[in-house]
C-alpha atoms as a PDB file:
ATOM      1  CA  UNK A   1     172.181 106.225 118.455  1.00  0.00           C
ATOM      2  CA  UNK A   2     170.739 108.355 121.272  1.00  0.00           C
ATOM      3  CA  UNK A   3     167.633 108.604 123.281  1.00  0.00           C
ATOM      4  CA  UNK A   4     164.664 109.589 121.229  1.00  0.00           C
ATOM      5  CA  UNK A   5     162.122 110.882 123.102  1.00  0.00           C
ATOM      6  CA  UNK A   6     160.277 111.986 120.511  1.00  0.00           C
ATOM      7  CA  UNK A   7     159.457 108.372 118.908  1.00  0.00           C
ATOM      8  CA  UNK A   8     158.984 107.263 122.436  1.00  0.00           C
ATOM      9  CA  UNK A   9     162.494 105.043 121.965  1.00  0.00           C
ATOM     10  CA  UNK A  10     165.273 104.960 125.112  1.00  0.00           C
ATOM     11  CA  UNK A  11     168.564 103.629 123.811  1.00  0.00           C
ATOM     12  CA  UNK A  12     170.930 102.772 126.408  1.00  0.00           C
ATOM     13  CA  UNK A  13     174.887 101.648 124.937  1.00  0.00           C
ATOM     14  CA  UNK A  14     175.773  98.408 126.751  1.00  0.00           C
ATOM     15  CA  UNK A  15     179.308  97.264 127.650  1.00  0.00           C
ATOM     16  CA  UNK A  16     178.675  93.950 126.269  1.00  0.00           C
ATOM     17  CA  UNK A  17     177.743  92.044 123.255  1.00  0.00           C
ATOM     18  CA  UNK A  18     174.146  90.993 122.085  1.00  0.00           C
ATOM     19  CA  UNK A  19     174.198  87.793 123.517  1.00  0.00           C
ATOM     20  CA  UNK A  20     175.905  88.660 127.081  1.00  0.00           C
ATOM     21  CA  UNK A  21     173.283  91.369 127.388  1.00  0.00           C
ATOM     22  CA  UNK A  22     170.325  89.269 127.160  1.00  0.00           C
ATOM     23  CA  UNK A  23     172.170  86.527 129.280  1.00  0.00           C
ATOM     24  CA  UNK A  24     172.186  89.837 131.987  1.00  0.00           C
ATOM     25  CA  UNK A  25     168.901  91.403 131.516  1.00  0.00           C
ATOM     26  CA  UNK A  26     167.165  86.996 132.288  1.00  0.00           C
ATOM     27  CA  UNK A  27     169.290  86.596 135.129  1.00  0.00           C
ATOM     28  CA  UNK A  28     167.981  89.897 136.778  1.00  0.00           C
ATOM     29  CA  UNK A  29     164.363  89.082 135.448  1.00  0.00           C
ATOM     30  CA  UNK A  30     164.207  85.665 136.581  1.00  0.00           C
ATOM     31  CA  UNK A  31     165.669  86.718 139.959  1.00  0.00           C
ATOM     32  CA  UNK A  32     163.329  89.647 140.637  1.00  0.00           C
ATOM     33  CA  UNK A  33     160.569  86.631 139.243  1.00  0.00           C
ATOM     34  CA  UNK A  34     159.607  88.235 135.801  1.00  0.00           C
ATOM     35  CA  UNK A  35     158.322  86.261 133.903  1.00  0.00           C
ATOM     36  CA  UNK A  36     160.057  85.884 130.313  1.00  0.00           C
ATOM     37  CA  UNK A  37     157.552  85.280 128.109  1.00  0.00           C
ATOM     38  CA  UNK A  38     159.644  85.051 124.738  1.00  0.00           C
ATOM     39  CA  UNK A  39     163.204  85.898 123.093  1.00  0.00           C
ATOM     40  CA  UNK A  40     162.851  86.752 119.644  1.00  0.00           C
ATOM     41  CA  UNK A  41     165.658  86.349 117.489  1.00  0.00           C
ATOM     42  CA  UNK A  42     165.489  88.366 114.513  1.00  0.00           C
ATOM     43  CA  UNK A  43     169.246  88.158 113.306  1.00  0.00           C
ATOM     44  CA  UNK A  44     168.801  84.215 113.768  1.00  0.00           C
ATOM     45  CA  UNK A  45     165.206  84.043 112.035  1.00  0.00           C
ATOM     46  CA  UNK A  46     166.893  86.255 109.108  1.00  0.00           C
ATOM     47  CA  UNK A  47     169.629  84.296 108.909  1.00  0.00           C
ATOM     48  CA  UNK A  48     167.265  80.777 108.677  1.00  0.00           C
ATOM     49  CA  UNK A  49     165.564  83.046 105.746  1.00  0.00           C
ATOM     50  CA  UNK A  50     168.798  83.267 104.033  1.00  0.00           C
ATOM     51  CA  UNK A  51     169.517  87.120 104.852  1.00  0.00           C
ATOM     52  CA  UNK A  52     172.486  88.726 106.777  1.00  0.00           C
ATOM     53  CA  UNK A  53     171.775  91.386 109.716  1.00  0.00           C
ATOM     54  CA  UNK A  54     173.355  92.635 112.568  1.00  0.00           C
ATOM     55  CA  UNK A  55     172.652  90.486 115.888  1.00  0.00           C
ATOM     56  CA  UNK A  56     169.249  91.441 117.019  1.00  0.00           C
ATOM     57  CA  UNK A  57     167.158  89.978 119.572  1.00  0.00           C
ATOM     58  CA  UNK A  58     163.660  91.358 121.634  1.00  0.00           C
ATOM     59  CA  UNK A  59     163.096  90.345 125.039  1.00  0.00           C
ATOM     60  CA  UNK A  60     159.644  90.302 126.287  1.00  0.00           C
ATOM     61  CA  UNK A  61     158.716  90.368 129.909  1.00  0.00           C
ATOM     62  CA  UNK A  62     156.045  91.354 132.541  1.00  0.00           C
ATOM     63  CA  UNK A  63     154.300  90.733 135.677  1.00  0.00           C
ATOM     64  CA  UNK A  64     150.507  90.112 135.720  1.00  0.00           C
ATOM     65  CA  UNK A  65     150.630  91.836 138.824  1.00  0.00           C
ATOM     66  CA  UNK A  66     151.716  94.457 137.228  1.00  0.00           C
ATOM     67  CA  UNK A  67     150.753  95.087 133.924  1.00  0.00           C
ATOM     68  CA  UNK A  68     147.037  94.324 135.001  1.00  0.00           C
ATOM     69  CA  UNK A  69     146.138  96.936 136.952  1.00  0.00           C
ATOM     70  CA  UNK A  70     147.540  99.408 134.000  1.00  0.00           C
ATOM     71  CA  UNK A  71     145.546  97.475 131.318  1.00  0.00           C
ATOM     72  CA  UNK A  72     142.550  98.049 133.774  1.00  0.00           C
ATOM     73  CA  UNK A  73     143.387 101.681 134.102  1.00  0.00           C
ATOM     74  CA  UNK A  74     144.302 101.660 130.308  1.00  0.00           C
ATOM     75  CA  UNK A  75     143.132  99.348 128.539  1.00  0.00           C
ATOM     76  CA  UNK A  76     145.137  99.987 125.036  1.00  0.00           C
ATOM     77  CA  UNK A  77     148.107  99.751 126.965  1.00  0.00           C
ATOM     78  CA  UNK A  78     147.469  95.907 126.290  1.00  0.00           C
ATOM     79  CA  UNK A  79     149.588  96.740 122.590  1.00  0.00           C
ATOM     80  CA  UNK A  80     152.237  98.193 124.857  1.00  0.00           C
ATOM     81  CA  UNK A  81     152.306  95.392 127.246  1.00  0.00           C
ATOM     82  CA  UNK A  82     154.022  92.924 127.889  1.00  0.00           C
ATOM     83  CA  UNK A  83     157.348  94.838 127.835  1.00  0.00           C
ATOM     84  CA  UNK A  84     159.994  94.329 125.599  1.00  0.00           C
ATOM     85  CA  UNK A  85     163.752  95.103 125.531  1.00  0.00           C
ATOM     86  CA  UNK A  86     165.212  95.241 122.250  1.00  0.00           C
ATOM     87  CA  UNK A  87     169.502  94.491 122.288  1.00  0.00           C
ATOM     88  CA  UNK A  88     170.878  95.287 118.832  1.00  0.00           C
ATOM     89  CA  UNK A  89     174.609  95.870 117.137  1.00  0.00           C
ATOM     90  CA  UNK A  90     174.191  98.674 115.073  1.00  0.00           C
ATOM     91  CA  UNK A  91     177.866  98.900 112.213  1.00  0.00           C
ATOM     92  CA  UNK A  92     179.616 100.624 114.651  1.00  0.00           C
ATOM     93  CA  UNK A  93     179.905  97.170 116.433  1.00  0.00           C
ATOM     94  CA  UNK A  94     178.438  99.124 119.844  1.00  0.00           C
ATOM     95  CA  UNK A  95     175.839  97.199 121.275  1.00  0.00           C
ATOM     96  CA  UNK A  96     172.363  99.207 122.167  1.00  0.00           C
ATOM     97  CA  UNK A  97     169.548  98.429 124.743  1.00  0.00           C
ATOM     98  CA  UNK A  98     166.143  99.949 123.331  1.00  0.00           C
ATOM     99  CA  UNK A  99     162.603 100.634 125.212  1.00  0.00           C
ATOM    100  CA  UNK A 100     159.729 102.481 125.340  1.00  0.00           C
ATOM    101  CA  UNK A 101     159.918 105.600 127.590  1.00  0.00           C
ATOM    102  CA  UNK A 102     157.691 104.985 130.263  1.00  0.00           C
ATOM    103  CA  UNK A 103     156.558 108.882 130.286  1.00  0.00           C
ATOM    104  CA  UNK A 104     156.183 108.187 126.433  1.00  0.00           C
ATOM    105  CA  UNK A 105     153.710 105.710 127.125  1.00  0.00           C
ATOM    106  CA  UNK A 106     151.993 107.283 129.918  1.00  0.00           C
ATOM    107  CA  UNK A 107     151.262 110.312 127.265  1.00  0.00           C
ATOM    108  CA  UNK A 108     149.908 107.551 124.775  1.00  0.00           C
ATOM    109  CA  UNK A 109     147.855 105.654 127.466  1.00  0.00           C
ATOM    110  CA  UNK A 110     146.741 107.923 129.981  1.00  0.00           C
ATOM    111  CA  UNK A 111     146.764 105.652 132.574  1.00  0.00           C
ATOM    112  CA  UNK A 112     147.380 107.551 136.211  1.00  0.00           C
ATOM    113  CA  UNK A 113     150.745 108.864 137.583  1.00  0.00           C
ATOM    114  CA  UNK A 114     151.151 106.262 140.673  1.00  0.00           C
ATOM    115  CA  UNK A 115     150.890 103.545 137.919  1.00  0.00           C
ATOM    116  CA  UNK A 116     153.983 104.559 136.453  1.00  0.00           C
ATOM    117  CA  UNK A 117     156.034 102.253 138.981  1.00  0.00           C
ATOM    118  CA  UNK A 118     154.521  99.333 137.522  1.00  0.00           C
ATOM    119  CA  UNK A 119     157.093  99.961 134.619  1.00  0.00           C
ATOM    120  CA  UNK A 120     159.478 102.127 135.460  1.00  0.00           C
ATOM    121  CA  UNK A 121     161.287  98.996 135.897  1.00  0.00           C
ATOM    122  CA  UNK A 122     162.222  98.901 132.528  1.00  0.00           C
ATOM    123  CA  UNK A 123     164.852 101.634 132.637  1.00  0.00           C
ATOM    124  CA  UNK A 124     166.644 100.146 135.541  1.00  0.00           C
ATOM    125  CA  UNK A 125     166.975  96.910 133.994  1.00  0.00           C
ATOM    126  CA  UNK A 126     168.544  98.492 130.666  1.00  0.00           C
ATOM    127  CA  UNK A 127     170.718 100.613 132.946  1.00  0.00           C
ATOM    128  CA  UNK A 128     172.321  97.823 134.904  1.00  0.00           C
ATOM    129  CA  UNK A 129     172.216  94.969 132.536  1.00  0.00           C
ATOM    130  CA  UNK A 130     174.529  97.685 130.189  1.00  0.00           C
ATOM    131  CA  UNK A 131     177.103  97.987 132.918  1.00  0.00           C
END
């Protein structure tokens, strides 16, 4: 899996498994004071269901200090926002951090330039929590 800049989609191979990446990314969220505000599980949920898949789990995160002023910039950035960080295992067994490109959704939102900090986060967090 590579970057995909076409879909919008940054994938970023991590050095660890499902589990320890997520364990990573909410230690650096909840020490920078993100707020998490849910961890889907969608291997778990499809194994409750009675079907098999490859660990899979979505972290979503934000800052209201953040994210509003680009929702009042932008306001259908709200579909966009909170962000999420998707950690799958794809059959390979390698372990892969997913996001939206922030320049993706910049070009889908139109919100201005000197907003883009708000989220730009999101690539550093994938970058270190896959070291």
């Amino acid at each position: 899996m590579e970057s995909q800049e076409s879909t919008g989609i940054v994938n970023r191979l991590s050095n660890h498994s499902v589990d320890e990446t997520i364990e990573r990314l909410q230690t650096m969220l909840h020490a920078k004071g993100v707020t998490v505000f849910a961890l889907v599980d969608h291997s778990g949920e499809a194994e409750r269901a009675g079907l098999k898949m490859r660990p899979t789990k979505l972290l979503i995160f934000g800052s209201p200090k953040a994210g509003t002023p680009l929702m009042i910039a932008a306001p259908s950035i709200a579909i966009d926002l909170p962000l999420k960080l998707l950690v799958s295992e794809d059959s390979a067994g390698k372990v892969w951090i997913s996001f939206n490109s922030v320049d993706y959704l910049r070009a889908r939102h139109h919100f201005p330039q000197e907003l883009m900090q708000n989220i730009a986060v999101v690539s550093a967090l994938a970058e270190k929590a896959a070291e």
